[in-house]
PDB file of N, CA and C in Angstrom:
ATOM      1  N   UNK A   1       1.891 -12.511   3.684  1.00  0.00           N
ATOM      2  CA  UNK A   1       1.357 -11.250   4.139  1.00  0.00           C
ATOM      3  C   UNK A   1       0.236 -10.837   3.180  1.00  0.00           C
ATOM      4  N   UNK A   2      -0.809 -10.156   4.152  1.00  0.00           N
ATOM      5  CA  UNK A   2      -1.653  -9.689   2.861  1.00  0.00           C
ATOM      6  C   UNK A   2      -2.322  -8.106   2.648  1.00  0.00           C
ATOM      7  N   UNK A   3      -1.551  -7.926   1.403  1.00  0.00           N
ATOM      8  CA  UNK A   3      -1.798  -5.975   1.189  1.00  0.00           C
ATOM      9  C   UNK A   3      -2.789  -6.199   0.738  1.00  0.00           C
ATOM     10  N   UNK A   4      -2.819  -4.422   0.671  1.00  0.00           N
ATOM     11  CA  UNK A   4      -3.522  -3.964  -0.468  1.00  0.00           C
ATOM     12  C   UNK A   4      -3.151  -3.015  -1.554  1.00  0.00           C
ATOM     13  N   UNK A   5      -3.533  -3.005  -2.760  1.00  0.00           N
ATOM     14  CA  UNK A   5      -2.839  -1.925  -3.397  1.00  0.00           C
ATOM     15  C   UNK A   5      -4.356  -0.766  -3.635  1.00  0.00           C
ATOM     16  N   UNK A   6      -3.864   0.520  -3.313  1.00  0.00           N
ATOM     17  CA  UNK A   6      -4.643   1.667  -3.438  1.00  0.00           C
ATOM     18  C   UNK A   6      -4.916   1.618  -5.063  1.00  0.00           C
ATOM     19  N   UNK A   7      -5.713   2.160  -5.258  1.00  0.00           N
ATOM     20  CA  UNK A   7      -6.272   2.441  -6.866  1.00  0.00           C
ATOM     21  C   UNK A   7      -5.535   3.804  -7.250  1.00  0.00           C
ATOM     22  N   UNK A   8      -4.091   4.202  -6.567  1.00  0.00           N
ATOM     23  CA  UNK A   8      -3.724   5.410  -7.270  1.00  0.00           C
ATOM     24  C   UNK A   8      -2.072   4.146  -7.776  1.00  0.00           C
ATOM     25  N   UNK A   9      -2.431   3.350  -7.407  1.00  0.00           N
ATOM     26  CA  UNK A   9      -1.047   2.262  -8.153  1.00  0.00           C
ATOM     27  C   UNK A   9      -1.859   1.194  -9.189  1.00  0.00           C
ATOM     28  N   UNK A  10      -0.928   1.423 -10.328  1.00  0.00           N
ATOM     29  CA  UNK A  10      -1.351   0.379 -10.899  1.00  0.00           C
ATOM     30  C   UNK A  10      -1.434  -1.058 -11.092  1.00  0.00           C
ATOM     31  N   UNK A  11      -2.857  -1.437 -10.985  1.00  0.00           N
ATOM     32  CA  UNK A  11      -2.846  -3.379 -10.966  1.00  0.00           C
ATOM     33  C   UNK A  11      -1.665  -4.060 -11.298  1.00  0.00           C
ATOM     34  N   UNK A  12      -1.337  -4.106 -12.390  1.00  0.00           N
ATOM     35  CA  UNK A  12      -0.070  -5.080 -13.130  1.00  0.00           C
ATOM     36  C   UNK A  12       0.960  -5.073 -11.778  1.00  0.00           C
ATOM     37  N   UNK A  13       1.364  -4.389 -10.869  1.00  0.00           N
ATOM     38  CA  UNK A  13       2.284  -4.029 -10.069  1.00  0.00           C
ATOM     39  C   UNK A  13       1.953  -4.994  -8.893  1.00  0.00           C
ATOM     40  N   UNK A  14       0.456  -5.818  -9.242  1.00  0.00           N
ATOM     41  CA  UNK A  14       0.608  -6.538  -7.630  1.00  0.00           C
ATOM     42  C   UNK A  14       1.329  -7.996  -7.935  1.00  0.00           C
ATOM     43  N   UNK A  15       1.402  -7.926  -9.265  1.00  0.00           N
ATOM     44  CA  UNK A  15       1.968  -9.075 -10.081  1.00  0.00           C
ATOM     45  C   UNK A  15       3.763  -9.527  -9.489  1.00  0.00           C
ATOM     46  N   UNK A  16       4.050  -8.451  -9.078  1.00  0.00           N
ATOM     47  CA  UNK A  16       5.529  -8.193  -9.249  1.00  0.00           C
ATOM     48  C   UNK A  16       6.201  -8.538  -7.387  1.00  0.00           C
ATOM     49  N   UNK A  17       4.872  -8.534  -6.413  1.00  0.00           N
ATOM     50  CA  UNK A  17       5.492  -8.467  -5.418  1.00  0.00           C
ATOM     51  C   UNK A  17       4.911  -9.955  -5.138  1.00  0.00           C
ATOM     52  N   UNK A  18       6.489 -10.264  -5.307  1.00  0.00           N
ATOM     53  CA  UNK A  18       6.071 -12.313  -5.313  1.00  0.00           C
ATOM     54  C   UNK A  18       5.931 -13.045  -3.619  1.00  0.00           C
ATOM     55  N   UNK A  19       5.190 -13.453  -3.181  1.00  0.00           N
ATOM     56  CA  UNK A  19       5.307 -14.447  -2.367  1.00  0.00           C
ATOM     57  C   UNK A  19       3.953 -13.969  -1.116  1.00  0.00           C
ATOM     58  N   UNK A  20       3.968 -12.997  -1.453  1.00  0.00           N
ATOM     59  CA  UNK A  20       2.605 -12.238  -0.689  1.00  0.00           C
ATOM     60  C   UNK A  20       1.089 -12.780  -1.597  1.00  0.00           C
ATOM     61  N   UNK A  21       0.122 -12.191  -0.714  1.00  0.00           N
ATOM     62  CA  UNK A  21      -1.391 -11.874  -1.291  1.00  0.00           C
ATOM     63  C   UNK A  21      -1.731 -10.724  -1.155  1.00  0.00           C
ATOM     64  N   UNK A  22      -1.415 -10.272  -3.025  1.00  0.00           N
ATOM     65  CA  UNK A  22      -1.901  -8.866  -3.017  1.00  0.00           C
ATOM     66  C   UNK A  22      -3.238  -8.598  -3.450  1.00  0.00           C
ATOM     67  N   UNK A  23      -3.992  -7.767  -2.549  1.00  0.00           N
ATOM     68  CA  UNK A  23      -5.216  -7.896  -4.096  1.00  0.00           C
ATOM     69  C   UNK A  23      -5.548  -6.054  -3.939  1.00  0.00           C
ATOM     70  N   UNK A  24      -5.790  -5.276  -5.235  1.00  0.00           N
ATOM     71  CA  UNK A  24      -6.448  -4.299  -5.655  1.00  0.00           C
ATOM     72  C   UNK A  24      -7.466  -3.763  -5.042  1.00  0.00           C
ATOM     73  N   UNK A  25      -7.754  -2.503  -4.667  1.00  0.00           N
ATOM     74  CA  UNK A  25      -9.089  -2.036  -3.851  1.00  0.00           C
ATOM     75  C   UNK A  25     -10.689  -2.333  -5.353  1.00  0.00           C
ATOM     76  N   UNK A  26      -9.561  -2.209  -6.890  1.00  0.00           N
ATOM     77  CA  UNK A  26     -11.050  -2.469  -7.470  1.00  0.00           C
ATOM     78  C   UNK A  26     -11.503  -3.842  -7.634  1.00  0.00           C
ATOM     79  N   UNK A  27     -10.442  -4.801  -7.408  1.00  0.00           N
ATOM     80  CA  UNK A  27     -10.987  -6.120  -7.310  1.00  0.00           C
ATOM     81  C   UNK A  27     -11.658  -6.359  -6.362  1.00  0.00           C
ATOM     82  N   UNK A  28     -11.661  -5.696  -5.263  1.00  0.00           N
ATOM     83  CA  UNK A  28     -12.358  -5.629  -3.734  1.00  0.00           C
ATOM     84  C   UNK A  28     -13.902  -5.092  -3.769  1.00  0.00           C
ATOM     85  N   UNK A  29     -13.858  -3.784  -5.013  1.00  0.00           N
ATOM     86  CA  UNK A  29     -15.259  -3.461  -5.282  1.00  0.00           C
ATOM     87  C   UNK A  29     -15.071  -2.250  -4.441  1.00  0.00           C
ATOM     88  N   UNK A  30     -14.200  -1.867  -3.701  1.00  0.00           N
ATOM     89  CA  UNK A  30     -14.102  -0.745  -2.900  1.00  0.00           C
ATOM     90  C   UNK A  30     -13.633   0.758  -3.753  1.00  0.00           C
ATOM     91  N   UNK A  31     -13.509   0.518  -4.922  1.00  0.00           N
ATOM     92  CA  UNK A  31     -12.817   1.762  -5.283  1.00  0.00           C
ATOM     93  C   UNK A  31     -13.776   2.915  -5.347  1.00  0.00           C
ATOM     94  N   UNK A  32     -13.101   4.241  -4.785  1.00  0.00           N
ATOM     95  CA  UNK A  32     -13.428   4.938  -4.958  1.00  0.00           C
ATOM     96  C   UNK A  32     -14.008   5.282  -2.913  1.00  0.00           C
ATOM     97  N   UNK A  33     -14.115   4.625  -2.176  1.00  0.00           N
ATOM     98  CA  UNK A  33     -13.900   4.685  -0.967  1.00  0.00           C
ATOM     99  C   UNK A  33     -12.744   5.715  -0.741  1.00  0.00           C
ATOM    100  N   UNK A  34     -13.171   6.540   0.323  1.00  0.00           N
ATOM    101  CA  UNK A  34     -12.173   7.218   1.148  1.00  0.00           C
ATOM    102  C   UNK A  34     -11.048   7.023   2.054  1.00  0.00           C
ATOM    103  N   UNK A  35     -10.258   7.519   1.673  1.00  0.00           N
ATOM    104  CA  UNK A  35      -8.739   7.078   2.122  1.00  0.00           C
ATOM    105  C   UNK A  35      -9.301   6.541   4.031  1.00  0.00           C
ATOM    106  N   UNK A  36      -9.770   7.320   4.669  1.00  0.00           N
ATOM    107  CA  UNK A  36     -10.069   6.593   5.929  1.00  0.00           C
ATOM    108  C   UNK A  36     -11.127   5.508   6.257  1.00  0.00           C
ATOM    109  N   UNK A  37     -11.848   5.180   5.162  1.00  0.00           N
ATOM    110  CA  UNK A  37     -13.004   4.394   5.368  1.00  0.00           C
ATOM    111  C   UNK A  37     -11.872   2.784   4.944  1.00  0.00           C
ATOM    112  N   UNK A  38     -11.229   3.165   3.432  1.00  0.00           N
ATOM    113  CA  UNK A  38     -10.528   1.905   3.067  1.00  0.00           C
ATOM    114  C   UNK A  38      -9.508   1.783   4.485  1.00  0.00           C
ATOM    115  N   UNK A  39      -8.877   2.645   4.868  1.00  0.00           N
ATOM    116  CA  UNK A  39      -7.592   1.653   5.886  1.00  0.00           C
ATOM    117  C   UNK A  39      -8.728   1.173   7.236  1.00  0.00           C
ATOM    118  N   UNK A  40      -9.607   1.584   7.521  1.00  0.00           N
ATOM    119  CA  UNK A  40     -10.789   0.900   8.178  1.00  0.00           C
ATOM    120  C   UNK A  40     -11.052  -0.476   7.964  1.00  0.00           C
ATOM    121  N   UNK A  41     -11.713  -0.570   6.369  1.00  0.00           N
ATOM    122  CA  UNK A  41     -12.259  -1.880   5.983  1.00  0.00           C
ATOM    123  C   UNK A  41     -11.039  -2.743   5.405  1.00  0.00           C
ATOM    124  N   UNK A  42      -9.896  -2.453   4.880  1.00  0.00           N
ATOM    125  CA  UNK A  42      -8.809  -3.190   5.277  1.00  0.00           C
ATOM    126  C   UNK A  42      -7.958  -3.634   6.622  1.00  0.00           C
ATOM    127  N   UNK A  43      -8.270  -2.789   7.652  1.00  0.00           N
ATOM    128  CA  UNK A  43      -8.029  -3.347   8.665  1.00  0.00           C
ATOM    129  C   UNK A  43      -8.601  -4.323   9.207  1.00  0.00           C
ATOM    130  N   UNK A  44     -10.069  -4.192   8.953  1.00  0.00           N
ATOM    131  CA  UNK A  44     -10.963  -5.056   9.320  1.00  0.00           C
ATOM    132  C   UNK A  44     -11.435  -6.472   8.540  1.00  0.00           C
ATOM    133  N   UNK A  45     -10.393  -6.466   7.556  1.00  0.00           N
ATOM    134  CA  UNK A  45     -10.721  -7.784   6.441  1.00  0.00           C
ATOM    135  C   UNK A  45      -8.956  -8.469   6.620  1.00  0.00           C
ATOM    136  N   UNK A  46      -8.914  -8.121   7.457  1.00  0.00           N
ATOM    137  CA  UNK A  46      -7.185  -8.817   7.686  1.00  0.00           C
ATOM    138  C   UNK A  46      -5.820  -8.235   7.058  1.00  0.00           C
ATOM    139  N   UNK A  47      -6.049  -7.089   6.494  1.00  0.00           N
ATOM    140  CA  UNK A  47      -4.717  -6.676   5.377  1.00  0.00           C
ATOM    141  C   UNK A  47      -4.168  -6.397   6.694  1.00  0.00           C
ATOM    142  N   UNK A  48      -2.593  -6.691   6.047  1.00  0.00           N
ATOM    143  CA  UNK A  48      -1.231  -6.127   6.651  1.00  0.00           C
ATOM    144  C   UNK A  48      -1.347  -5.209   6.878  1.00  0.00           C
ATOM    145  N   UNK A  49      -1.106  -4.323   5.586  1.00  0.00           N
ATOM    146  CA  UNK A  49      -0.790  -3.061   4.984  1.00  0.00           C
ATOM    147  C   UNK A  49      -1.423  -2.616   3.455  1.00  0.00           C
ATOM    148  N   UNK A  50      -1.359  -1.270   3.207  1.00  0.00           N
ATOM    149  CA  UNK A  50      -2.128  -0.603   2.275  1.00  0.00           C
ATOM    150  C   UNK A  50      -0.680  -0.187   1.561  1.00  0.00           C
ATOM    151  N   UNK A  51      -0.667  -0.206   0.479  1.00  0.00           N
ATOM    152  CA  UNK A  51       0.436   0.194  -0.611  1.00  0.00           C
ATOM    153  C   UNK A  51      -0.237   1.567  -1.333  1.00  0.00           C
ATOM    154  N   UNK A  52       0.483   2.292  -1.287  1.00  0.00           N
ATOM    155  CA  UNK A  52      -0.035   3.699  -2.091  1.00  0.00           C
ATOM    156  C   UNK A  52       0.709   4.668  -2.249  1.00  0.00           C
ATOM    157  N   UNK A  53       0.668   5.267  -3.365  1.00  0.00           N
ATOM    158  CA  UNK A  53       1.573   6.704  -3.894  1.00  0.00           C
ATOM    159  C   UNK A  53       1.126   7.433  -3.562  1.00  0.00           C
ATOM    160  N   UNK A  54      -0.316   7.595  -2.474  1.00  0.00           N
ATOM    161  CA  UNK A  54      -0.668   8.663  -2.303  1.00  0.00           C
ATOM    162  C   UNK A  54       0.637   9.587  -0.917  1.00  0.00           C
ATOM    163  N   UNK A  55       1.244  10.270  -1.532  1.00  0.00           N
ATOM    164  CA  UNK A  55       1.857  10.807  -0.062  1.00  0.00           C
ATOM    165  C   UNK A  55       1.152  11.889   0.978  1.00  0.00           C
ATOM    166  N   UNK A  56       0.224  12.199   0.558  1.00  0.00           N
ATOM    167  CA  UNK A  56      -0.370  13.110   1.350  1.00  0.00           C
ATOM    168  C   UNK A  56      -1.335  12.401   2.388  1.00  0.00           C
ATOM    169  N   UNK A  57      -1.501  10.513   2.713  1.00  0.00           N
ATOM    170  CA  UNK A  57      -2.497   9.877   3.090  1.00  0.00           C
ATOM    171  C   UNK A  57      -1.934  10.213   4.671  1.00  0.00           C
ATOM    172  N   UNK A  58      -0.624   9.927   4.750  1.00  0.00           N
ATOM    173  CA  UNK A  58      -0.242   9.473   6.382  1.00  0.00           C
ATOM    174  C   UNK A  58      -0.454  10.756   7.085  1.00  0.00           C
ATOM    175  N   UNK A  59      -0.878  12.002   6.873  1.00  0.00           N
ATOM    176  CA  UNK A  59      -1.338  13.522   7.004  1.00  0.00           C
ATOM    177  C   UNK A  59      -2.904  13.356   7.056  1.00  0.00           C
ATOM    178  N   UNK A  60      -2.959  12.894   6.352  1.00  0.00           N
ATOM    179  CA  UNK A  60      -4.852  13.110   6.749  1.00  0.00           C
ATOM    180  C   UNK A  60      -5.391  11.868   7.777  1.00  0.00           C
ATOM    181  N   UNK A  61      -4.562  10.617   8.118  1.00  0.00           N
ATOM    182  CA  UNK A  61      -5.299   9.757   8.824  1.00  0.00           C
ATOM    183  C   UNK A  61      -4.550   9.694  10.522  1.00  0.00           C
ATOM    184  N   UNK A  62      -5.440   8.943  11.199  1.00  0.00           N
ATOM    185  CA  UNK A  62      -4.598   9.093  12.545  1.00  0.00           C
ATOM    186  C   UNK A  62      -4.018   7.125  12.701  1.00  0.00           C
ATOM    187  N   UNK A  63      -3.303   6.847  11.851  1.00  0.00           N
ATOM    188  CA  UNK A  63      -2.983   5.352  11.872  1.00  0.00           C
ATOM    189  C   UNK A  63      -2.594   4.487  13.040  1.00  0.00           C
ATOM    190  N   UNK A  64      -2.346   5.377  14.476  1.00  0.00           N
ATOM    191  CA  UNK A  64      -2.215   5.130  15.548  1.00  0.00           C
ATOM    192  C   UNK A  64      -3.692   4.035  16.291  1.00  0.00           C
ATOM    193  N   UNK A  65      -4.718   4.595  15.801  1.00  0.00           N
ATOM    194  CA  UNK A  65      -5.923   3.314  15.797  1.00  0.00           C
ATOM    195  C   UNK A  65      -6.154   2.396  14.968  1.00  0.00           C
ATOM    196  N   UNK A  66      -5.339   2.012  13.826  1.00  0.00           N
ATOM    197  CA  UNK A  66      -5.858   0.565  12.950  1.00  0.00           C
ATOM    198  C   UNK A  66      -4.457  -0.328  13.031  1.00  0.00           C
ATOM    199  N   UNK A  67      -4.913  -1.357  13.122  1.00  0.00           N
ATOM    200  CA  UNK A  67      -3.507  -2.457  13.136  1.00  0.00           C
ATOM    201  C   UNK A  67      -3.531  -3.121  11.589  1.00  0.00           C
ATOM    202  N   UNK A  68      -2.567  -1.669  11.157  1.00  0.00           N
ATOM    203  CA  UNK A  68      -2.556  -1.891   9.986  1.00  0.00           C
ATOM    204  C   UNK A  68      -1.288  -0.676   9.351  1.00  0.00           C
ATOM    205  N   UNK A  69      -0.471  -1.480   8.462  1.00  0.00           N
ATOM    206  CA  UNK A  69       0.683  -0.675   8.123  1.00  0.00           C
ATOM    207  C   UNK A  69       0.319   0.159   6.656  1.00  0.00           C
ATOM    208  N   UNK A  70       1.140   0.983   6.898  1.00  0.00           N
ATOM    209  CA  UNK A  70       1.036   2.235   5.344  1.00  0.00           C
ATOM    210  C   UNK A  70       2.504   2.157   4.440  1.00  0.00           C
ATOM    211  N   UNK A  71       2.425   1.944   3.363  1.00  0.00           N
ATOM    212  CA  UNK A  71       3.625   1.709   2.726  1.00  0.00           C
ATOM    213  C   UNK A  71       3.083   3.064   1.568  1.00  0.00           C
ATOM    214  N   UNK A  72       4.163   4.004   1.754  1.00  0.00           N
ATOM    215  CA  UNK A  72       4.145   4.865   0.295  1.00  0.00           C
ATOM    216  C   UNK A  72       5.107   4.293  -0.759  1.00  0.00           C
ATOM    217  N   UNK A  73       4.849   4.063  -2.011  1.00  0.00           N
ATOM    218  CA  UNK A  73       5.295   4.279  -2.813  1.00  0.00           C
ATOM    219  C   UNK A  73       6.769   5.595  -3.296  1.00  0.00           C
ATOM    220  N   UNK A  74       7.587   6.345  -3.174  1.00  0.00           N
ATOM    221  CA  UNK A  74       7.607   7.375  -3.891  1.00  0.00           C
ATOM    222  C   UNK A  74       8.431   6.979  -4.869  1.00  0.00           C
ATOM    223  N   UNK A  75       7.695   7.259  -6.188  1.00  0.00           N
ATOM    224  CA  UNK A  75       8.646   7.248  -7.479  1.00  0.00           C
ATOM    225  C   UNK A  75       8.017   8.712  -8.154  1.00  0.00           C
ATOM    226  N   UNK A  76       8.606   8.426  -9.500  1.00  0.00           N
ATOM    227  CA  UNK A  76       8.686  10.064 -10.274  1.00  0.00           C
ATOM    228  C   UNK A  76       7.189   9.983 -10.849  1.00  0.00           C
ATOM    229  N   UNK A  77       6.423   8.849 -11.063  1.00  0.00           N
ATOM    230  CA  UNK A  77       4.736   9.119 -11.674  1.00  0.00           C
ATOM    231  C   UNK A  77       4.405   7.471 -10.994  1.00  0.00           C
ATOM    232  N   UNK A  78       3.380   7.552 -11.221  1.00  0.00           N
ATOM    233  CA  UNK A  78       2.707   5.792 -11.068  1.00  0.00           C
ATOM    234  C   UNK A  78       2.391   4.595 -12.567  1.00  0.00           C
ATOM    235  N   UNK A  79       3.231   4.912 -13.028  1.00  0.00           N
ATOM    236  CA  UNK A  79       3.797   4.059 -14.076  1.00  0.00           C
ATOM    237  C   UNK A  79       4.148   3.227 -13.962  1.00  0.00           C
ATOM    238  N   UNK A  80       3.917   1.906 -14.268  1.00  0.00           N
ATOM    239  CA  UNK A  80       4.640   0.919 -13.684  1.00  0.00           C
ATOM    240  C   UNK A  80       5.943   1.116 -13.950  1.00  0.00           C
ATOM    241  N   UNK A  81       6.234   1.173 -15.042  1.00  0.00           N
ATOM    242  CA  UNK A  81       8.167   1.678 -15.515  1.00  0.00           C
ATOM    243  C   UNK A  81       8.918   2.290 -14.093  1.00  0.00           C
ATOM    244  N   UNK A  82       7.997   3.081 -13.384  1.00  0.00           N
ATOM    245  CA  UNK A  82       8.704   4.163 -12.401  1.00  0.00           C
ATOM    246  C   UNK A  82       8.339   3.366 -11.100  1.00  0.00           C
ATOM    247  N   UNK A  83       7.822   2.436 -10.953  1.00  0.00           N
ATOM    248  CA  UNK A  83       7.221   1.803  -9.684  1.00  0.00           C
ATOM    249  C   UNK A  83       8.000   0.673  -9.602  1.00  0.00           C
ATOM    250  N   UNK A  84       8.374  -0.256 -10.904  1.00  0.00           N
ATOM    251  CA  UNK A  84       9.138  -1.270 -10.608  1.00  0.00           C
ATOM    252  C   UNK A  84      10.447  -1.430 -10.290  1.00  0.00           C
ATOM    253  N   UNK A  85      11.432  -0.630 -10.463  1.00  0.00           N
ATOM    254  CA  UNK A  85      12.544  -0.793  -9.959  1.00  0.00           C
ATOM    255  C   UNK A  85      12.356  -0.419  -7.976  1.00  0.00           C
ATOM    256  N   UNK A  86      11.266  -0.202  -7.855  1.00  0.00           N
ATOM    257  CA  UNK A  86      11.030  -0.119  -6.013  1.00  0.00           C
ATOM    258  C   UNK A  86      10.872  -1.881  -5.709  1.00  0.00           C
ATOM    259  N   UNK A  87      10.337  -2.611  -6.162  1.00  0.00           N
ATOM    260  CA  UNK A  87       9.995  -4.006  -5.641  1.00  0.00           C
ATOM    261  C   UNK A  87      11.434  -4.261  -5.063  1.00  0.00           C
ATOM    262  N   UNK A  88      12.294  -4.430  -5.293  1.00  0.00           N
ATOM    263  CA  UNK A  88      13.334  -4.804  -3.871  1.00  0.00           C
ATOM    264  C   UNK A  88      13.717  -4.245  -2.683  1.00  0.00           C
ATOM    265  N   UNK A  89      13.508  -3.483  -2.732  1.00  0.00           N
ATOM    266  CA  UNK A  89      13.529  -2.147  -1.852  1.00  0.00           C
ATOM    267  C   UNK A  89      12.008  -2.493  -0.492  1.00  0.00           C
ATOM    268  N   UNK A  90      10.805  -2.699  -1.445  1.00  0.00           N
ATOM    269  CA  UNK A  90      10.172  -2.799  -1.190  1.00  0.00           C
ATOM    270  C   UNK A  90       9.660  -4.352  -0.390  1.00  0.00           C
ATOM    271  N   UNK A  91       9.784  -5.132  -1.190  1.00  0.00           N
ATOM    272  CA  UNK A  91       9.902  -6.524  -0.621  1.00  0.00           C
ATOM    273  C   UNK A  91      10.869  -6.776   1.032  1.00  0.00           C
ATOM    274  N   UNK A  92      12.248  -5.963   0.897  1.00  0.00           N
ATOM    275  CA  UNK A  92      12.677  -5.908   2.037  1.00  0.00           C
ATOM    276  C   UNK A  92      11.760  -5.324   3.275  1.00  0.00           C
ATOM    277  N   UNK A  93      11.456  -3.982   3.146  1.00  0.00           N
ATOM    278  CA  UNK A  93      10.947  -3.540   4.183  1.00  0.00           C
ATOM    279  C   UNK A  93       9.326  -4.454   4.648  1.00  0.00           C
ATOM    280  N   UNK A  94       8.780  -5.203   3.925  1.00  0.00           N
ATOM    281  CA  UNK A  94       7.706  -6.059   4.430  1.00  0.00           C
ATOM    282  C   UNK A  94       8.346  -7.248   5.208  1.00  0.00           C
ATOM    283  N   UNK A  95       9.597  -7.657   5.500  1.00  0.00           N
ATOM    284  CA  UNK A  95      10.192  -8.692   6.077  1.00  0.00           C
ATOM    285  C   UNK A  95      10.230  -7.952   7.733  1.00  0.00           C
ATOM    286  N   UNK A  96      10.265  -6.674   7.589  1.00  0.00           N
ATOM    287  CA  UNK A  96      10.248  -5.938   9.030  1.00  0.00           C
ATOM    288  C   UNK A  96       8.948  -5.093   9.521  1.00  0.00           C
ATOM    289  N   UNK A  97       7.837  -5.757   8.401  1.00  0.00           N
ATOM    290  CA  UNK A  97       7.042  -4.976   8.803  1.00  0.00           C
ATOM    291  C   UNK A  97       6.230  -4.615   9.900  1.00  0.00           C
ATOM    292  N   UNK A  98       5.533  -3.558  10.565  1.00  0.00           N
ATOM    293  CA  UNK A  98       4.795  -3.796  11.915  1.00  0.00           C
ATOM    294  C   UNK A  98       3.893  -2.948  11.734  1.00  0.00           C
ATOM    295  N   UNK A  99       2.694  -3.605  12.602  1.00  0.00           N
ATOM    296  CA  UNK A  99       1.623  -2.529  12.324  1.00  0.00           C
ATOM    297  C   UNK A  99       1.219  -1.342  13.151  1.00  0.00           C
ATOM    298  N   UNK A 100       0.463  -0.488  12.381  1.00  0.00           N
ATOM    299  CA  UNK A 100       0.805   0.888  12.640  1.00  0.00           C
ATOM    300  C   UNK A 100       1.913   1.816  11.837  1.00  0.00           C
ATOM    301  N   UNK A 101       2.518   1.460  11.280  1.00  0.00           N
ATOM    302  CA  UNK A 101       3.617   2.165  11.160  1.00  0.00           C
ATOM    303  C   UNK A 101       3.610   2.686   9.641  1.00  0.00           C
ATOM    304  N   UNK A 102       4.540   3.582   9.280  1.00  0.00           N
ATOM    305  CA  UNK A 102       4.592   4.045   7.887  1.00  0.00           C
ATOM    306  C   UNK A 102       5.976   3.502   7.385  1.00  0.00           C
ATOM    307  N   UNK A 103       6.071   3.473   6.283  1.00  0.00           N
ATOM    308  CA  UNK A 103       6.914   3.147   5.487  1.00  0.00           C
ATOM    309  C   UNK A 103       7.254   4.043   4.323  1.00  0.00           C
ATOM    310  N   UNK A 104       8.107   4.571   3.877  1.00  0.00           N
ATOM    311  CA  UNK A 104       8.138   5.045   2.125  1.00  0.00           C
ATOM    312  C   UNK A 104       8.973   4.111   1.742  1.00  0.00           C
ATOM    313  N   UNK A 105       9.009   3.905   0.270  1.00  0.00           N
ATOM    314  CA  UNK A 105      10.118   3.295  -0.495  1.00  0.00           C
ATOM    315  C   UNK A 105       9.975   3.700  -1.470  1.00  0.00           C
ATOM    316  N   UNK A 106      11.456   4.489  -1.717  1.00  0.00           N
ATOM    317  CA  UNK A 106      12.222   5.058  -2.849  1.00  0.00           C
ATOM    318  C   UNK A 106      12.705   6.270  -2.152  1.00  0.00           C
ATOM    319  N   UNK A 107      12.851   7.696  -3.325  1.00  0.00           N
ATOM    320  CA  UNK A 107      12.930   8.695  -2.810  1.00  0.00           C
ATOM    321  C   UNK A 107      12.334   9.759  -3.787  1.00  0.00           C
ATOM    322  N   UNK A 108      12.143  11.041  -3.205  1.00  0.00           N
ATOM    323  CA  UNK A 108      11.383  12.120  -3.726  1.00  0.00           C
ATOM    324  C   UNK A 108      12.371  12.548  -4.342  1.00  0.00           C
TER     325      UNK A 108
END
């Protein structure tokens, strides 16, 4: 499968989700793009899904037009310390993933 990770998660973290192709919006050169322009040009460059702590994203976009899934993050900061105990949690729900759809993993 192939994500992406938003630039509000940190790099080291794409390290951790094994068996996928993850790559970074700043390795992409995209950072700093707008939350609707990136699930655009990730839709349109083949990503699965977009990985992000942002929780306020699935509110501002209408994801019903990109074939492309939203995975939130929620942990207590974007630390990796606070992000990594989600990778199993997380790894599961990409075995069911579908596009369009939202996802969280963890809890508030």
């Amino acid at each position: 499968m192939k994500l992406l990770l938003d630039e509000c998660v940190v790099q080291e973290f794409r390290l951790l989700i094994d068996g996928h192709d993850v790559f970074t919006v700043g390795y992409l050169g995209w950072s700093g793009v707008k939350n609707g322009q990136l699930l655009s040009r990730a839709a349109a460059n083949g990503f699965d899904a977009l990985i992000t702590t942002d929780r306020n994203i699935e509110k501002q976009q209408n994801l019903s037009s990109l074939p492309i899934a939203l995975i939130i993050l929620i942990a207590a900061s974007n630390d990796l310390d606070d992000l990594t105990p989600l990778i199993p949690d997380l790894l599961r729900s990409l075995n069911s993933l579908k596009p369009r759809t939202v996802i969280r993993v963890g809890q508030a």
